[in-house]
PDB file of N, CA and C in Angstrom:
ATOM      1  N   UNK A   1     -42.637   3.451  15.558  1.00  0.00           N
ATOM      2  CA  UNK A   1     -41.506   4.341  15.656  1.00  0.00           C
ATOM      3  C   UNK A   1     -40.196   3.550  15.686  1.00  0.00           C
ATOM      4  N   UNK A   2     -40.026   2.300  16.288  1.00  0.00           N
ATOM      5  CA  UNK A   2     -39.134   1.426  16.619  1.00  0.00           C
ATOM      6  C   UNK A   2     -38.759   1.290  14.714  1.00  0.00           C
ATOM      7  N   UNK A   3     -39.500   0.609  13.987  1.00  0.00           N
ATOM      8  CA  UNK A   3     -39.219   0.673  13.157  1.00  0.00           C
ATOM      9  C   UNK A   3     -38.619   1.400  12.173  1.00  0.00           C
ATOM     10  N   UNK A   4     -38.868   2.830  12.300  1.00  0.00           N
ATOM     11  CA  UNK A   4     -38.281   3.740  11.755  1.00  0.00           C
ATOM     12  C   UNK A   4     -36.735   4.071  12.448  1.00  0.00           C
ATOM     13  N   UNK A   5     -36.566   4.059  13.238  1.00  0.00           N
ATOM     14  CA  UNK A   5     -35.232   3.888  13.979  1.00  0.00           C
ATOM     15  C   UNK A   5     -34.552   3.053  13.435  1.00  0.00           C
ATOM     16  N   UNK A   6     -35.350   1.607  13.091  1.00  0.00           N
ATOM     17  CA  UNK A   6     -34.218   0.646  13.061  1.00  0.00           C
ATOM     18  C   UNK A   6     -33.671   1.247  11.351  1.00  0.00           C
ATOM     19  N   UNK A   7     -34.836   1.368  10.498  1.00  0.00           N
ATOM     20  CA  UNK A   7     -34.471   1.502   9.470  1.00  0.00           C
ATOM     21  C   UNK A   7     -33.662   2.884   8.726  1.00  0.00           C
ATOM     22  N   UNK A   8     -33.502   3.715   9.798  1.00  0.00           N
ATOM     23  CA  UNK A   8     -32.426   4.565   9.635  1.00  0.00           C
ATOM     24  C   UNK A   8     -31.328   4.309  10.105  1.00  0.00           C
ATOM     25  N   UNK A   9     -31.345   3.517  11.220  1.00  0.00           N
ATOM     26  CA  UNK A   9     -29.913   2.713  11.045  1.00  0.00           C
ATOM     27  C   UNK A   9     -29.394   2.093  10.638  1.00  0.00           C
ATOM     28  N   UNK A  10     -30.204   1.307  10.075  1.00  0.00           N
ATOM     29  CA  UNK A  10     -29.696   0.698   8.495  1.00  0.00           C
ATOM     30  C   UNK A  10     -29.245   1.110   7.932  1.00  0.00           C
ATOM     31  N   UNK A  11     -29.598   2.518   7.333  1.00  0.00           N
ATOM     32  CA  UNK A  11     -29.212   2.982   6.139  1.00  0.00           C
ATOM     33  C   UNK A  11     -27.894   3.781   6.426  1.00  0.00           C
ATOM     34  N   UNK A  12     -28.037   4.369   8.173  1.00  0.00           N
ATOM     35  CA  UNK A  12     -26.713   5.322   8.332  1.00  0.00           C
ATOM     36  C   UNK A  12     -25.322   4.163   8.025  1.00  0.00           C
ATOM     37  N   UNK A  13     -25.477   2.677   8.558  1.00  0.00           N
ATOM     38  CA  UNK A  13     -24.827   1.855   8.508  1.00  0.00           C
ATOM     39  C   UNK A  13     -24.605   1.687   6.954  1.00  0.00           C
ATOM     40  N   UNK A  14     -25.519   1.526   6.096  1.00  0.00           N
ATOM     41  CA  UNK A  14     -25.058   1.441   4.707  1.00  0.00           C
ATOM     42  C   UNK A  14     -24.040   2.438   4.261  1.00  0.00           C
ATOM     43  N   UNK A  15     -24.675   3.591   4.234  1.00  0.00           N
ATOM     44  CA  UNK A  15     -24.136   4.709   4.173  1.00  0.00           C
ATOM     45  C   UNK A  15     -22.305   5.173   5.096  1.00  0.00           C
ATOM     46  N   UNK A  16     -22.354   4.333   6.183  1.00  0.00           N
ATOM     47  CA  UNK A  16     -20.869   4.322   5.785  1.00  0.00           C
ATOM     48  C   UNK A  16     -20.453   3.810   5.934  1.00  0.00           C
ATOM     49  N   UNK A  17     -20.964   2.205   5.600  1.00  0.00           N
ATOM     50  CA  UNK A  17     -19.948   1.168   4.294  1.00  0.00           C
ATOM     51  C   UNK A  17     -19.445   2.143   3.370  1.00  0.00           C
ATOM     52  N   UNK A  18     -20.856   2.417   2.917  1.00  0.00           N
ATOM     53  CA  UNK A  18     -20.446   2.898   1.014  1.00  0.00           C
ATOM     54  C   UNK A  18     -19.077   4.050   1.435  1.00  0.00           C
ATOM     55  N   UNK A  19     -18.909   4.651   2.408  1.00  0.00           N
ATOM     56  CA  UNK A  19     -18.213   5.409   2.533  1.00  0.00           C
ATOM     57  C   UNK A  19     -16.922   5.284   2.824  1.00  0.00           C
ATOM     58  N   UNK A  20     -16.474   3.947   3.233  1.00  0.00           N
ATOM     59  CA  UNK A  20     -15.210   2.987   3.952  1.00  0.00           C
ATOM     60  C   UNK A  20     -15.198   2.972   2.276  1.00  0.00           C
ATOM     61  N   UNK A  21     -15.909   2.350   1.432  1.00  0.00           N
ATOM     62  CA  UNK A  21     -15.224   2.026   0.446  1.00  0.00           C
ATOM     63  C   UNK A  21     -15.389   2.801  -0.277  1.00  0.00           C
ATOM     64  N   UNK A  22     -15.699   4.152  -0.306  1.00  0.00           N
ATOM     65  CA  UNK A  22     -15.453   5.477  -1.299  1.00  0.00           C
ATOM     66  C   UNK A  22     -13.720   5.413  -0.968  1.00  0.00           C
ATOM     67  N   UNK A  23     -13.648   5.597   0.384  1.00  0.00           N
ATOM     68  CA  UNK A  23     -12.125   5.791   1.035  1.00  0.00           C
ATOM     69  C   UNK A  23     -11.091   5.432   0.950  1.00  0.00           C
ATOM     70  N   UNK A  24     -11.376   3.683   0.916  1.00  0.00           N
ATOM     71  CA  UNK A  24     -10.212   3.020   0.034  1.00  0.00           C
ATOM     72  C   UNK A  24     -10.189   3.202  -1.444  1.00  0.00           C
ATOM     73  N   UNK A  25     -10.589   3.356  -2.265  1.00  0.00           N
ATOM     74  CA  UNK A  25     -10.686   3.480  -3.571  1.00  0.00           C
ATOM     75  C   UNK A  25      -9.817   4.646  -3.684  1.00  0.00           C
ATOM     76  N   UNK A  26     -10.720   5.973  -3.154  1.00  0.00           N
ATOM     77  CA  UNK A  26      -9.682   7.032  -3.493  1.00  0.00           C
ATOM     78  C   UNK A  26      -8.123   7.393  -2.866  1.00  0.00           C
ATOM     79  N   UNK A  27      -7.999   6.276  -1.760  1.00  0.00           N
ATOM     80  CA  UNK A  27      -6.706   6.060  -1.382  1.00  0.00           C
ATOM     81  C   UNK A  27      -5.799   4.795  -2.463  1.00  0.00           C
ATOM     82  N   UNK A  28      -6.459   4.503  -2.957  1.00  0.00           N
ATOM     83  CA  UNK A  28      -5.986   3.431  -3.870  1.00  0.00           C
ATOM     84  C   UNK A  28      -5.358   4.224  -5.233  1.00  0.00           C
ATOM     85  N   UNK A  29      -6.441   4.900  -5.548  1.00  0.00           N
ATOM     86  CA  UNK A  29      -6.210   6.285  -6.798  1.00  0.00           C
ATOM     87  C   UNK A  29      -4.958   6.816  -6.810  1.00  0.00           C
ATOM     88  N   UNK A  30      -5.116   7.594  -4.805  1.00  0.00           N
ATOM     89  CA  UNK A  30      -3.593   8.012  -4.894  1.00  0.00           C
ATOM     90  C   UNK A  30      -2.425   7.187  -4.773  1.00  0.00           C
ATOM     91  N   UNK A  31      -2.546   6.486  -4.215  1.00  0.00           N
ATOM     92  CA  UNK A  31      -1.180   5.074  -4.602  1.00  0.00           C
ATOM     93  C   UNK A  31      -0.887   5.188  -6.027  1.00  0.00           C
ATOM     94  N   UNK A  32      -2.624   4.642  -6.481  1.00  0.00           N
ATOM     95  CA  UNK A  32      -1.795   4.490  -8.151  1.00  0.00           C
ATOM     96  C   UNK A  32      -1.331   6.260  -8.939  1.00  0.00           C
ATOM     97  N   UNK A  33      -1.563   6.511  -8.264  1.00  0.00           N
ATOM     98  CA  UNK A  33      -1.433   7.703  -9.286  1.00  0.00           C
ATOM     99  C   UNK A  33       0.280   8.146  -8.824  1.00  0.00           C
ATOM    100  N   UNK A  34       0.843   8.084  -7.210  1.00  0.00           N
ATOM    101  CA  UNK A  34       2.218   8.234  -6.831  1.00  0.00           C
ATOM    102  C   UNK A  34       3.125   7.406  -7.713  1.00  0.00           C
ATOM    103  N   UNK A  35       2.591   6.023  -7.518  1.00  0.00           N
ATOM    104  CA  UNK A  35       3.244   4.871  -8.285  1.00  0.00           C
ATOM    105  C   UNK A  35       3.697   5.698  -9.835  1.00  0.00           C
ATOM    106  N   UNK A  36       2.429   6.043 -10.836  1.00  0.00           N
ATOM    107  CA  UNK A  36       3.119   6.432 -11.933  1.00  0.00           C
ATOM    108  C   UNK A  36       3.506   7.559 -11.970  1.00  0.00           C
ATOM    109  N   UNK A  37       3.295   8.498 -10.975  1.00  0.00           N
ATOM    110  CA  UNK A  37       4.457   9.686 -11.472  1.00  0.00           C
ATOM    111  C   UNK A  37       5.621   8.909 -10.943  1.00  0.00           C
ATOM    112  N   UNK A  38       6.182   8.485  -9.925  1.00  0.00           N
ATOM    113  CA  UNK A  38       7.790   7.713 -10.138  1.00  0.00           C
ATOM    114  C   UNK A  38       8.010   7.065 -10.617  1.00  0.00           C
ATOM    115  N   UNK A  39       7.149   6.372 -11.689  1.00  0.00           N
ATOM    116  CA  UNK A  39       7.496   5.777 -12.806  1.00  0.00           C
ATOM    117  C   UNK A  39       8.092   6.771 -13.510  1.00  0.00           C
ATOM    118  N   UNK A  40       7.444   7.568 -14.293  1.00  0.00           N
ATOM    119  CA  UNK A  40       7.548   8.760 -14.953  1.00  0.00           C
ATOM    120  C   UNK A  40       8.632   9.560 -14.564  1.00  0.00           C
ATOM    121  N   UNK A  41       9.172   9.660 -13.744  1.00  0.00           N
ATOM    122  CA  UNK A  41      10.249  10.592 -12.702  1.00  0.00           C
ATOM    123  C   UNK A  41      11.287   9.335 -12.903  1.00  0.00           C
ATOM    124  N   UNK A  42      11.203   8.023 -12.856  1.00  0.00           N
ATOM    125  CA  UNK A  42      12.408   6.924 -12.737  1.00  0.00           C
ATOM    126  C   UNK A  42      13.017   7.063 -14.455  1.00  0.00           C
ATOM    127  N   UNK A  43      11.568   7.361 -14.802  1.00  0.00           N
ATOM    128  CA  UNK A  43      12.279   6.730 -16.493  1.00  0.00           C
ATOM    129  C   UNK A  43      12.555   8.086 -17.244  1.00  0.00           C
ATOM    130  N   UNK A  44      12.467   9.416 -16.544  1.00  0.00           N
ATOM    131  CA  UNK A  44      12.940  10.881 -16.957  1.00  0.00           C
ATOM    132  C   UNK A  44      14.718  11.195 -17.496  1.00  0.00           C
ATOM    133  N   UNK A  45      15.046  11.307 -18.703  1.00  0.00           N
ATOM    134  CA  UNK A  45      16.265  11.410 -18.780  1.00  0.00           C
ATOM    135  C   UNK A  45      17.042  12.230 -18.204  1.00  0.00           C
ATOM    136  N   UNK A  46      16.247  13.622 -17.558  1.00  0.00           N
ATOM    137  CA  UNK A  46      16.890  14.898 -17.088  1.00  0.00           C
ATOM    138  C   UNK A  46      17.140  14.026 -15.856  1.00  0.00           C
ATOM    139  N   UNK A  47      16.409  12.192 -15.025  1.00  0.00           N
ATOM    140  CA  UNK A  47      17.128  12.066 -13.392  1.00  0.00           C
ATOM    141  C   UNK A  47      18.293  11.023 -14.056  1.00  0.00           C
ATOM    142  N   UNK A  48      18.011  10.556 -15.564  1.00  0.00           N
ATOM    143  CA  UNK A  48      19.393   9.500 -15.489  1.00  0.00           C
ATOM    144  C   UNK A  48      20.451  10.270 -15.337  1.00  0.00           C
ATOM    145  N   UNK A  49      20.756  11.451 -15.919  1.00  0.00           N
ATOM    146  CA  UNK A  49      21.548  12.590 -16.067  1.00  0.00           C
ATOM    147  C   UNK A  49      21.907  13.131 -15.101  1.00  0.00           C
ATOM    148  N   UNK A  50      20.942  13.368 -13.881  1.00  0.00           N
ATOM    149  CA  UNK A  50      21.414  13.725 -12.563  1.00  0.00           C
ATOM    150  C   UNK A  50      21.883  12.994 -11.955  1.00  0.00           C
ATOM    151  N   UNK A  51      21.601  11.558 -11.734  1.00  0.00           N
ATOM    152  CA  UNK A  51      22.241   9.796 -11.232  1.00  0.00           C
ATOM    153  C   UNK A  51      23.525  10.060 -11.523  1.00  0.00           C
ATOM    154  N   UNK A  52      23.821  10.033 -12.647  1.00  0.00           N
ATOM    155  CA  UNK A  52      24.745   9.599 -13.531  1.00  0.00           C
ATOM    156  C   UNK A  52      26.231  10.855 -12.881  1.00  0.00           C
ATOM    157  N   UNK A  53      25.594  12.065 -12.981  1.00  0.00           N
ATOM    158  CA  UNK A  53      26.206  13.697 -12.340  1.00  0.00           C
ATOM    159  C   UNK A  53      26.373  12.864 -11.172  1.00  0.00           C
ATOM    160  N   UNK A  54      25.713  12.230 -10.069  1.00  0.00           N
ATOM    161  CA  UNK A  54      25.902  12.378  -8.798  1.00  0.00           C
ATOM    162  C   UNK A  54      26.629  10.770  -8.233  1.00  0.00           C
ATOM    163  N   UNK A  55      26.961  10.536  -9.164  1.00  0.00           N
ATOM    164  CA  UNK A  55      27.730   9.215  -9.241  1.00  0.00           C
ATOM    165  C   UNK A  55      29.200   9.547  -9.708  1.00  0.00           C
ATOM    166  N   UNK A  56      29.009  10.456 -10.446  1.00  0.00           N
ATOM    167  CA  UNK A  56      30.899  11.165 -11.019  1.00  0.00           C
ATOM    168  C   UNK A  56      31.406  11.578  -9.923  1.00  0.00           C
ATOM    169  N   UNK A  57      30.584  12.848  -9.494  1.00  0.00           N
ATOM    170  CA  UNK A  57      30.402  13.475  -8.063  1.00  0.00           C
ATOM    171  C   UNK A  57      31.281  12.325  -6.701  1.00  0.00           C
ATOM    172  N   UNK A  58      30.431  11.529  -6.884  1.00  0.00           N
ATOM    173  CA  UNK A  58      30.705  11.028  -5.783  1.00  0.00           C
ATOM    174  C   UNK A  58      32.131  10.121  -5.951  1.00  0.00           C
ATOM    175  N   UNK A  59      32.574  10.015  -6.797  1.00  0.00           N
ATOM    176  CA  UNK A  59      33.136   8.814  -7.390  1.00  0.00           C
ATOM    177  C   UNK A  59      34.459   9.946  -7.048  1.00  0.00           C
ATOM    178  N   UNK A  60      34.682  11.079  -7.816  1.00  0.00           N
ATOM    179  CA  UNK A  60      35.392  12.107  -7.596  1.00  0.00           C
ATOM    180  C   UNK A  60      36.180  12.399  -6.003  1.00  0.00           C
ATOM    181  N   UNK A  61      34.801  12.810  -5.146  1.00  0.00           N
ATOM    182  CA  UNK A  61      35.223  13.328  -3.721  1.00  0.00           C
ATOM    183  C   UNK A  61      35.996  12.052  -2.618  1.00  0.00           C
ATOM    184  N   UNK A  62      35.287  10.344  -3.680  1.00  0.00           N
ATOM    185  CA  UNK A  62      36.220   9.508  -2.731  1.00  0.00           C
ATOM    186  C   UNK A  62      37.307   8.823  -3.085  1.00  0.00           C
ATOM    187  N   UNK A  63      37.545   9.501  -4.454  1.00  0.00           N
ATOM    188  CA  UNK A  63      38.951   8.635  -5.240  1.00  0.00           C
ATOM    189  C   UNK A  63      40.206   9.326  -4.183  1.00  0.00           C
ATOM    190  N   UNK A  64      40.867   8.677  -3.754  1.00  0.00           N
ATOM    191  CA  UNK A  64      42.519   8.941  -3.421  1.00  0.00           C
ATOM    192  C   UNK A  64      43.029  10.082  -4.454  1.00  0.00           C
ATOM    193  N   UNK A  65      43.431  11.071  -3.140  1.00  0.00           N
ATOM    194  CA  UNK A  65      44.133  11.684  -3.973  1.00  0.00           C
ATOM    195  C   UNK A  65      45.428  11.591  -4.582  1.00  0.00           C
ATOM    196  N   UNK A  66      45.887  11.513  -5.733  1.00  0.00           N
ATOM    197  CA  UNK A  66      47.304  10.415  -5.806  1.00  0.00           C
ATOM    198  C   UNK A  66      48.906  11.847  -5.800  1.00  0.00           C
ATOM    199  N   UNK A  67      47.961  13.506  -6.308  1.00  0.00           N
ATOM    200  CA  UNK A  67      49.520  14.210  -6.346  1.00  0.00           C
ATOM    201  C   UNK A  67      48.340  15.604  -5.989  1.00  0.00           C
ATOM    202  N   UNK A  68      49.451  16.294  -5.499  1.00  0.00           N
ATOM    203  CA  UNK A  68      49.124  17.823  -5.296  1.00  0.00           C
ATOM    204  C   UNK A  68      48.538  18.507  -6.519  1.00  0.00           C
ATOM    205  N   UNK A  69      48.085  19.816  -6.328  1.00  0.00           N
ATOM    206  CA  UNK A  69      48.092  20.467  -7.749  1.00  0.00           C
ATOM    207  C   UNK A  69      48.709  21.104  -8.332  1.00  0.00           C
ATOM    208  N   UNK A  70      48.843  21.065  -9.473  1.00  0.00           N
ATOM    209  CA  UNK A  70      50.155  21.295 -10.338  1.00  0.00           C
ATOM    210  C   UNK A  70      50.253  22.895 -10.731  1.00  0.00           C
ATOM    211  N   UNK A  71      51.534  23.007 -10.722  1.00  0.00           N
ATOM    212  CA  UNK A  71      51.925  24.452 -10.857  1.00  0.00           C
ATOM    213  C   UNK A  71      50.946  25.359 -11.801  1.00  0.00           C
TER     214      UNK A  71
END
């Protein structure tokens, strides 16, 4: 009986190794898979376009104002 004990603990022990490294893998997946959608999202022309909007934007609200507005 001893034997059979041991050798199911073996296997529960194998069993979750294999499972530590099911875990990292599919945490790895999602890394890589975040990684290229913000790739995909970095190199999107509709965000250079919004950058670009929110850089006028900003460039706008902190320029000196130099005269009132005109009649």
């Amino acid at each position: 009986m001893s034997r059979v004990i041991d050798a199911a603990y073996h296997h529960i022990q194998q069993l979750r190794a294999a499972r530590w490294d099911i875990d990292n893998a599919v945490a790895e997946l999602v890394r890589l898979k975040e990684d290229a959608e913000k790739e995909v999202w970095w190199n999107d022309p509709s965000h250079e376009l919004h950058s670009i909007r929110q850089q006028i934007e900003e460039a706008i609200d902190t320029a000196p104002q130099t005269s009132g507005p005109r009649p």
